[in-house]
Protein backbone atom coordinates (compact mmCIF):
# COMPACT_ATOMS: atom_id res chain seq x y z
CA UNK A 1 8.13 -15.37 -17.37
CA UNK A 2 4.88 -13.72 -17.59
CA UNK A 3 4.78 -9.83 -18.36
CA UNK A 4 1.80 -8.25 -16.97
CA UNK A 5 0.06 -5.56 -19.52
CA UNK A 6 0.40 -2.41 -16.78
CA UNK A 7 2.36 0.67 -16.45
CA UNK A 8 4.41 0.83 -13.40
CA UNK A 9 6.28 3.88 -14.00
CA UNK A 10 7.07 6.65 -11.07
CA UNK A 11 4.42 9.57 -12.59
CA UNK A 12 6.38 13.29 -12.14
CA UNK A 13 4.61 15.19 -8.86
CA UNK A 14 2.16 17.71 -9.99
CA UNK A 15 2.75 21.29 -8.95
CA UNK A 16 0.97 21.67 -5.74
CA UNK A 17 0.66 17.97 -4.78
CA UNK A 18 0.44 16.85 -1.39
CA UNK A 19 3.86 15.41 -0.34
CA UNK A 20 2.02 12.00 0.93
CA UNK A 21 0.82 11.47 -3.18
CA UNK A 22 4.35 11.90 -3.74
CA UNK A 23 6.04 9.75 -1.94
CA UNK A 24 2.92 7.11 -2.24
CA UNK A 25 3.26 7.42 -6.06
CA UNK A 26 7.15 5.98 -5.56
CA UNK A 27 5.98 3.41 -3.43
CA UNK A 28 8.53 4.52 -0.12
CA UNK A 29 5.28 4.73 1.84
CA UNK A 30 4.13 2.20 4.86
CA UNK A 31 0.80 1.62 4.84
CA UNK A 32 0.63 1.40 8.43
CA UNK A 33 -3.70 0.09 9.23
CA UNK A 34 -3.66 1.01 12.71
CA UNK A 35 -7.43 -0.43 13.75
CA UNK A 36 -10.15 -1.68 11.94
CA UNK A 37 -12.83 -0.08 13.57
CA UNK A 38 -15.32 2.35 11.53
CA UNK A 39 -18.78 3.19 12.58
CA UNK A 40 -19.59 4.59 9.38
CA UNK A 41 -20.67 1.98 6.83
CA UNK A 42 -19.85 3.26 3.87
CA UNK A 43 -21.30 1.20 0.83
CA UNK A 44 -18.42 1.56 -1.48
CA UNK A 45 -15.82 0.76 1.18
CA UNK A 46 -13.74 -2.12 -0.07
CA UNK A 47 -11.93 -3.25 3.01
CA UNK A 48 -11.63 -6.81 3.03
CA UNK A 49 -13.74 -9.21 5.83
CA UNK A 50 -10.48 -9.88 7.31
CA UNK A 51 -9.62 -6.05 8.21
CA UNK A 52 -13.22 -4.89 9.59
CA UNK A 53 -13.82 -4.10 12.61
CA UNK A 54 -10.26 -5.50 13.93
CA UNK A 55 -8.45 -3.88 16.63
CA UNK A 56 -5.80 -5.37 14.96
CA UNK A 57 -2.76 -3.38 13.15
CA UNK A 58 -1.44 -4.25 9.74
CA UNK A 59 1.84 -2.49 7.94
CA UNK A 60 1.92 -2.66 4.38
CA UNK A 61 0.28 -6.75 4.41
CA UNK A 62 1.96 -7.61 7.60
CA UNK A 63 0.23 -8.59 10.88
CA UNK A 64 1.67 -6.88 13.64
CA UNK A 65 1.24 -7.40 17.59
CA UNK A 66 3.89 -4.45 18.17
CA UNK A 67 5.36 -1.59 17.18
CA UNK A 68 9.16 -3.21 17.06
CA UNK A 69 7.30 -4.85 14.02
CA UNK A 70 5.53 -2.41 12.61
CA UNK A 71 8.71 -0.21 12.35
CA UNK A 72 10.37 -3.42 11.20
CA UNK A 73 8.32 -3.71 8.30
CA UNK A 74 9.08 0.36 7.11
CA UNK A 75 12.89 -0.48 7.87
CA UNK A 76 12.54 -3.68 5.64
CA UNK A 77 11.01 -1.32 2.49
CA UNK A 78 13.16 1.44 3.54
CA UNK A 79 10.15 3.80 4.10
CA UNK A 80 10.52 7.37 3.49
CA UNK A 81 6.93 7.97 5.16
CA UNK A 82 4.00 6.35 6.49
CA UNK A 83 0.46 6.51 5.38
CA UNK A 84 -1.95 5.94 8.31
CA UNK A 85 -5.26 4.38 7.61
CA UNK A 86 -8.23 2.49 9.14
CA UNK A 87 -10.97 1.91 9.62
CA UNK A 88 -11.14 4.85 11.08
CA UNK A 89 -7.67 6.01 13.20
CA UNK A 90 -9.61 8.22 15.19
CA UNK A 91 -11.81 5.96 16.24
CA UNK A 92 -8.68 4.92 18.54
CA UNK A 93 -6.94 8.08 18.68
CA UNK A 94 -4.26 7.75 21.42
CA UNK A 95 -3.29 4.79 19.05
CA UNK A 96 -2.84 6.51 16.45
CA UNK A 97 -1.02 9.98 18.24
CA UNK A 98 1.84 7.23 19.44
CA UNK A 99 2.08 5.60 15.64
CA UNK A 100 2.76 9.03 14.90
CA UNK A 101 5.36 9.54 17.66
CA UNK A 102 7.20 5.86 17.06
CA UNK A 103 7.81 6.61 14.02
CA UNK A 104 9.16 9.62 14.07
CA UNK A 105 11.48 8.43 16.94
CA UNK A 106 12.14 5.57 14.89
CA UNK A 107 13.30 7.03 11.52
CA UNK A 108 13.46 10.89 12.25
CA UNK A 109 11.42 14.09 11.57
CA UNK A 110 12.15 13.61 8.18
CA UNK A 111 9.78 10.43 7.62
CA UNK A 112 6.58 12.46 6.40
CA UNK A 113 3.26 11.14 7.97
CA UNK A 114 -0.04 11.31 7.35
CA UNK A 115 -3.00 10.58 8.11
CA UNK A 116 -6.89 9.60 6.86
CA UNK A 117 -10.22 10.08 9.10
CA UNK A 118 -14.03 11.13 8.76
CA UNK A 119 -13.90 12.18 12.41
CA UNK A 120 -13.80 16.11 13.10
CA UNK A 121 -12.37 15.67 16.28
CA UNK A 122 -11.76 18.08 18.93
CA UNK A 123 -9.77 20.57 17.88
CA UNK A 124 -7.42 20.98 20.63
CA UNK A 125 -5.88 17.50 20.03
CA UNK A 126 -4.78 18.91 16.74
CA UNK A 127 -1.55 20.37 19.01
CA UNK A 128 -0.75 17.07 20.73
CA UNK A 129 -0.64 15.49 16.85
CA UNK A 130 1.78 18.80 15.42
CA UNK A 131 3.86 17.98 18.95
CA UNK A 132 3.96 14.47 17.78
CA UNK A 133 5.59 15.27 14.29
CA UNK A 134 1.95 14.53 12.41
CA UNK A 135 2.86 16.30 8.61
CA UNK A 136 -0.71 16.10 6.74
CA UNK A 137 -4.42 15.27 7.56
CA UNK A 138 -6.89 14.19 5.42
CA UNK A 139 -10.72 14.17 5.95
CA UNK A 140 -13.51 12.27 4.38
CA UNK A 141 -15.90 14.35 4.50
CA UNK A 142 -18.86 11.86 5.36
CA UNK A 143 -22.07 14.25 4.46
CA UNK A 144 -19.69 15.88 1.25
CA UNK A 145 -19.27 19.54 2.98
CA UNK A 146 -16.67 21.23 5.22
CA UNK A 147 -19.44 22.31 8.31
CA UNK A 148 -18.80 19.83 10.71
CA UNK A 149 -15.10 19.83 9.68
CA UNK A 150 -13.96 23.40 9.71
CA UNK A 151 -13.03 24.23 13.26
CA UNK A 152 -10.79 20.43 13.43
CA UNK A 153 -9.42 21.82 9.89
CA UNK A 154 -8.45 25.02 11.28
CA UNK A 155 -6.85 24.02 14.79
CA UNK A 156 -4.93 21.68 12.37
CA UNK A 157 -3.79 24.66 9.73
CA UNK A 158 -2.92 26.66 12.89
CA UNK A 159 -0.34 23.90 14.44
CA UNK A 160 1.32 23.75 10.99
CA UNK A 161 -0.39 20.57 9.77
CA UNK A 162 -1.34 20.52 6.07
CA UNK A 163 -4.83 20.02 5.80
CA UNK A 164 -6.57 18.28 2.91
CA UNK A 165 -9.47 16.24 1.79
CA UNK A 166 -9.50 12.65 -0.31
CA UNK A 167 -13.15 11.28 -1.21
CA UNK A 168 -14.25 8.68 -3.66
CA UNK A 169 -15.14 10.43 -6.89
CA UNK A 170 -18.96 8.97 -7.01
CA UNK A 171 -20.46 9.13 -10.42
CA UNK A 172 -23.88 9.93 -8.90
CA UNK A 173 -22.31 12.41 -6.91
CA UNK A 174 -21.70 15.40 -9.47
CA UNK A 175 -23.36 18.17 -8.18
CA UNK A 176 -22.39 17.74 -4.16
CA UNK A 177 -18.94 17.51 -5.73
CA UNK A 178 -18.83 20.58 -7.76
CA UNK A 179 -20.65 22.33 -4.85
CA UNK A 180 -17.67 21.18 -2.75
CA UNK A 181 -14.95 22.80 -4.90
CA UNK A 182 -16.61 26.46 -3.85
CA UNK A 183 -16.75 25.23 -0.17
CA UNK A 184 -13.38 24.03 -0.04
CA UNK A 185 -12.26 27.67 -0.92
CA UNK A 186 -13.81 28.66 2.26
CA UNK A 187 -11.16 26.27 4.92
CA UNK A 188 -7.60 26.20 4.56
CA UNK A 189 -7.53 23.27 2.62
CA UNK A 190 -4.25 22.71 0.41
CA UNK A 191 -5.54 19.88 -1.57
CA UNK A 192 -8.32 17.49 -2.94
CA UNK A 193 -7.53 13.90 -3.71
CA UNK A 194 -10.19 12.35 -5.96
CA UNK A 195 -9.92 8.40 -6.03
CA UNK A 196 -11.82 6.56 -8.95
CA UNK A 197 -14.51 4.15 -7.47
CA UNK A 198 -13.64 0.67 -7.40
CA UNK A 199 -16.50 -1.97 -7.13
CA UNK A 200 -14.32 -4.67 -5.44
CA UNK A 201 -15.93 -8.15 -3.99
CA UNK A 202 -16.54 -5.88 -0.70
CA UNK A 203 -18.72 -3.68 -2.16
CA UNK A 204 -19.91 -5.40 -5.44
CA UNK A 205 -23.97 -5.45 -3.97
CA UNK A 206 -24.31 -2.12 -2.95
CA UNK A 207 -22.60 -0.72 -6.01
CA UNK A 208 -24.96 -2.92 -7.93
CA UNK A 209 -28.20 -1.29 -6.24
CA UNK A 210 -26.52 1.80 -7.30
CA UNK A 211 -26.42 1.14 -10.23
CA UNK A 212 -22.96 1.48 -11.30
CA UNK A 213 -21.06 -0.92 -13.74
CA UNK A 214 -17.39 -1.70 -14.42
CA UNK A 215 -16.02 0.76 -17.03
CA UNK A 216 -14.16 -2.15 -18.95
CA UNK A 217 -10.40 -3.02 -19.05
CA UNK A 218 -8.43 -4.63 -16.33
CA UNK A 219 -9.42 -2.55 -13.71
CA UNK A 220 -12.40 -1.91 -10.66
CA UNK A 221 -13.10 0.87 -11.68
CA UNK A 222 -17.05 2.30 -12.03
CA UNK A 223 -17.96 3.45 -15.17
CA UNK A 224 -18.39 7.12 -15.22
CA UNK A 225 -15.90 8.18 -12.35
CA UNK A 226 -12.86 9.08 -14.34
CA UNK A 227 -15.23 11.24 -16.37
CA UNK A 228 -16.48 12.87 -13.78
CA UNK A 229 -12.84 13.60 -12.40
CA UNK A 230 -11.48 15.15 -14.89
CA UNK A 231 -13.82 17.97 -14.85
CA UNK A 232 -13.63 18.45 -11.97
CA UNK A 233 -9.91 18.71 -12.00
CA UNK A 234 -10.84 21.28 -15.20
CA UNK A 235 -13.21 23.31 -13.13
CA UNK A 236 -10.30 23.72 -9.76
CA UNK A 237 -8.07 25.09 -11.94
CA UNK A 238 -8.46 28.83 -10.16
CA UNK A 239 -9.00 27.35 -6.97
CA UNK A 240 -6.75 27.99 -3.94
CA UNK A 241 -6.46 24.39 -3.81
CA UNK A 242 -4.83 21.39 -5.68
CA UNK A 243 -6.72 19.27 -7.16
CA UNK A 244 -5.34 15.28 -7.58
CA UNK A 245 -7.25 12.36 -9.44
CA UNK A 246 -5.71 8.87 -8.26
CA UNK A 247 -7.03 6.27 -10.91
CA UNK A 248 -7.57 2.84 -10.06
CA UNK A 249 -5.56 1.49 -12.48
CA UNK A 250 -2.45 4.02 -10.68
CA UNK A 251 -3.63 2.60 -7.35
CA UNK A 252 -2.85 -1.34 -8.25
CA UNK A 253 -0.30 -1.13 -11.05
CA UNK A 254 1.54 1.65 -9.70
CA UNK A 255 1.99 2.49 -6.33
CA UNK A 256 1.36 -0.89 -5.43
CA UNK A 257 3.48 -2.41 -7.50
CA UNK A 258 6.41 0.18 -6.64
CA UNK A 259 6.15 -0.75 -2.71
CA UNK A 260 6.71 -3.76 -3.81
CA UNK A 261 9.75 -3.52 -6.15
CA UNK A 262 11.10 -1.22 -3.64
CA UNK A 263 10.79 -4.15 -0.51
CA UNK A 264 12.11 -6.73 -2.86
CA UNK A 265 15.00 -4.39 -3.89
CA UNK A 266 15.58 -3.83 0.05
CA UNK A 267 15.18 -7.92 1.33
CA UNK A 268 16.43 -10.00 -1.49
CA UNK A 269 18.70 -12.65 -0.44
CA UNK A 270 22.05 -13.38 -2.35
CA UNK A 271 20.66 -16.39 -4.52
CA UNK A 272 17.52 -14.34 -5.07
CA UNK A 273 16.57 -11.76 -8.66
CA UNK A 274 13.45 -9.52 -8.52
CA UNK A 275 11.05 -10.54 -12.05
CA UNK A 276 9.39 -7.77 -14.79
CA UNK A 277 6.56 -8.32 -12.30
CA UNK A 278 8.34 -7.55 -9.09
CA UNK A 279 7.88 -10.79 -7.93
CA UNK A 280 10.72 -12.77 -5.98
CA UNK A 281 12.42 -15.98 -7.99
CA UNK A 282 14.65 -18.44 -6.87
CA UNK A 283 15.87 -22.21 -7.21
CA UNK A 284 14.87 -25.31 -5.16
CA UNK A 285 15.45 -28.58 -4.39
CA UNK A 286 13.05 -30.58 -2.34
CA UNK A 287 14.78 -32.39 0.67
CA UNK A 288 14.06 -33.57 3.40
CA UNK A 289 14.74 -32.06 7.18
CA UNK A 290 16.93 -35.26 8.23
CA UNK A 291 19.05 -34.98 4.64
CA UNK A 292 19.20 -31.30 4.37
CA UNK A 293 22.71 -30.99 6.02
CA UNK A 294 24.50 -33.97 3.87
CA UNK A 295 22.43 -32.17 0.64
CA UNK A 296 23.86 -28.64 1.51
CA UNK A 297 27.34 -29.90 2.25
CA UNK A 298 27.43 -31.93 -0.92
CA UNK A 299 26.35 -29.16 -3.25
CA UNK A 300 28.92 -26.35 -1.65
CA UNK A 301 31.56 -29.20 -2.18
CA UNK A 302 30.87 -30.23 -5.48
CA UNK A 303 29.71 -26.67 -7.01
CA UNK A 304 32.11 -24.30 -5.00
CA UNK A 305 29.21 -22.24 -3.65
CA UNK A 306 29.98 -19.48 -0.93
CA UNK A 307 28.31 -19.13 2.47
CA UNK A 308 24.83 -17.41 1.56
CA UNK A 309 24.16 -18.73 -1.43
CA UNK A 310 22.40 -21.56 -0.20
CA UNK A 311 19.46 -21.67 2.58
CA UNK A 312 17.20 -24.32 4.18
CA UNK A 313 13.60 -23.77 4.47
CA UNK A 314 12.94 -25.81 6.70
CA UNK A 315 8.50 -25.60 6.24
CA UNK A 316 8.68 -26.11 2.82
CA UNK A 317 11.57 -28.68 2.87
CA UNK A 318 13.09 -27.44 0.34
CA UNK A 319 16.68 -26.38 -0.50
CA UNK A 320 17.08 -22.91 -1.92
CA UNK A 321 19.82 -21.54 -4.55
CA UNK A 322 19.95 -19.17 -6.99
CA UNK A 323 17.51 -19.85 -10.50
CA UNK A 324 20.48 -19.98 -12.96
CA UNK A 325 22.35 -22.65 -10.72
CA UNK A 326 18.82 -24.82 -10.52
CA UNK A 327 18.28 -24.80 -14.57
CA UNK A 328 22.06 -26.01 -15.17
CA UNK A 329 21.49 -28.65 -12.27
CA UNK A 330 17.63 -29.37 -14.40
CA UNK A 331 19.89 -30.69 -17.04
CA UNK A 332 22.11 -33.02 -15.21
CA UNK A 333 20.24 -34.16 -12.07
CA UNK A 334 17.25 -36.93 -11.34
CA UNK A 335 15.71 -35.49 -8.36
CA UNK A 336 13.44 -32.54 -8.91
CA UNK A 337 14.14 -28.79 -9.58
CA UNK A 338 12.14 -26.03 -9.12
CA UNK A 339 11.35 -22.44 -9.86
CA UNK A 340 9.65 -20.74 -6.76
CA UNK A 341 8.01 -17.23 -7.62
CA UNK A 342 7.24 -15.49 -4.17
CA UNK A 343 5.65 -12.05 -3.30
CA UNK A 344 8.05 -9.76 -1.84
CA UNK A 345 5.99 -9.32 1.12
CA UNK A 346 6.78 -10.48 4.74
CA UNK A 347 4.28 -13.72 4.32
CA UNK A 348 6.59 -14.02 1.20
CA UNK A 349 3.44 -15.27 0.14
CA UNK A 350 3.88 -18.33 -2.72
CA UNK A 351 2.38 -17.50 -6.65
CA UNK A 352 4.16 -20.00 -8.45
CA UNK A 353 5.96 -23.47 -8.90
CA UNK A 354 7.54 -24.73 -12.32
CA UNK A 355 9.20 -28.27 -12.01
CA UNK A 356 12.34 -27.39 -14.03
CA UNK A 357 13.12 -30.85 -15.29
CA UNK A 358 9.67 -32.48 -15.30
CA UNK A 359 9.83 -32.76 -19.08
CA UNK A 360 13.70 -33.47 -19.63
């Protein structure tokens, strides 16, 4: 099988970093996308078509209608936390405060949750989200300084949520950013997460009219962005606050690809073995609905298979059985045998087909 060149290894927590980066790092978070709405318009945002504006919710790259399968989908990946995003979640606010308390019902106080938004809302909500078990905020601080934010910030210090702030680390953006490091000294404000710019087909235009070109590589990322946030990261070092830089590279090969080890760990069925790329492999023979049953039968007879080891899909018509089974049966049989490589995902979304016995 194909190896993909990328590092996938769990990084070591820095000292000082926010618990959500840890946990996000080792892929146990939900990404729980509670609404799609955003007023804000942000040129570099790279949500997808499919996400904007929507009032519906997503966990991890599910489509849910209810929370039953939202919390589903963290039992399925056996979620240690969940990472609520948007849109904007405050945009829809008493949406977001029961996430927050669902989940918490669902898997315990324990389940660490957090949550991004531009919106300095009113501060006295900031009790009914500590009441509701919120663990960490996280502003984007749309004009780049802490004004409109502090007294939000503070209500949600006071209530015993851990306040921090995660921005896009904008090349053209240097000296608002180092101003920022003295003004986050000012608001109790336990970290700064630094993302490297991506220029993704969402954004590709308006990152063009700024100006900004891929730095090379495999990855999104803007030239000049990494740079920029490591000294940054150099010039924090005194400050009261930690300072993280998420790279873009990190983002996709890494705690991507660990959520999705980590639900294909937690969901594989018996005949099913996780690949190098975390994908999901497995046997098949084609068959149709009306022969299935004499197929199945026949093949537990004749090859002493136990209960489980065999399945029916019945939209793809296809039987499935483990891979090692379907390349001894590629040898010997006439009808055709496959290898199916799924994502581990709830759409178990299909990425590959190889017809074991097409050249036999």
């Amino acid at each position: 099988m194909r190896s993909l060149p990328i590092a996938t290894e769990i990084l070591p927590a820095e000292e000082g970093e926010a618990e959500g980066c840890v946990q996000c790092q080792k892929g146990s978070k939900l990404v729980l996308f509670v609404t799609g709405k955003c007023h804000w318009g942000c040129d570099y945002c790279p949500l997808s078509e499919n996400r904007r504006e929507t009032p519906d919710m997503f966990a991890n790259e599910r489509r849910c209608t209810s929370w039953e399968e939202v919390i589903e989908e963290g039992r399925a990946m056996q979620a240690t936390g969940t990472g609520i995003t948007g849109g904007d979640p405050m945009l829809d606010l008493e949406k977001t405060l029961e996430a927050v308390s669902r989940l918490k019902e669902a898997f315990g106080q324990g389940h660490h949750i957090h949550v991004y938004t531009s919106i300095p809302f009113n501060p006295k909500r900031a009790r009914d989200f500590a009441e509701a078990g919120l663990d960490e905020i996280r502003f984007h601080l749309l004009d780049g300084t802490t004004k409109k934010y502090k007294a939000t910030m503070n209500a949600c210090a006071e209530h015993g949520i851990k306040v921090g702030v995660e921005l896009p680390c904008e090349p053209d953006k240097e000296a608002q950013l180092f101003s920022l490091l003295e003004d986050l000294a000012t608001v109790p404000v336990s970290f700064l997460n630094l993302n490297e710019l991506e220029i993704t087909v969402g954004n590709q235009h308006n990152m063009d009219v700024r100006g900004f070109n891929l730095s090379g590589g495999i990855t999104a990322a803007a030239e000049g962005s990494a740079n920029l946030a490591m000294r940054l990261k150099k010039a924090a070092a005194d400050k009261p606050f930690h300072l993280k830089f998420c790279t873009a590279k990190f983002k996709d090969a890494g705690q991507l690809r660990n959520r999705f080890k980590r639900r294909g760990q937690a969901t594989l069925r018996p005949y099913e073995v996780l690949s190098d790329d975390d994908t999901v492999l497995f046997g098949a023979i084609p068959t149709s609905l009306e022969d299935a049953h004499d197929d199945m039968s026949e093949l537990q007879k004749e090859l002493g298979m136990a209960e489980g080891w065999l399945r029916y899909d019945a939209a793809f018509e296809r039987i499935e059985l483990p891979l090692s089974l379907a390349e001894d049966l590629a040898e010997v049989v006439e009808v055709p045998v496959l290898l199916v490589e799924v994502h581990p995902t709830h759409e178990r979304l299909e990425v590959g087909v190889v017809h074991l016995n097409e050249h036999r």
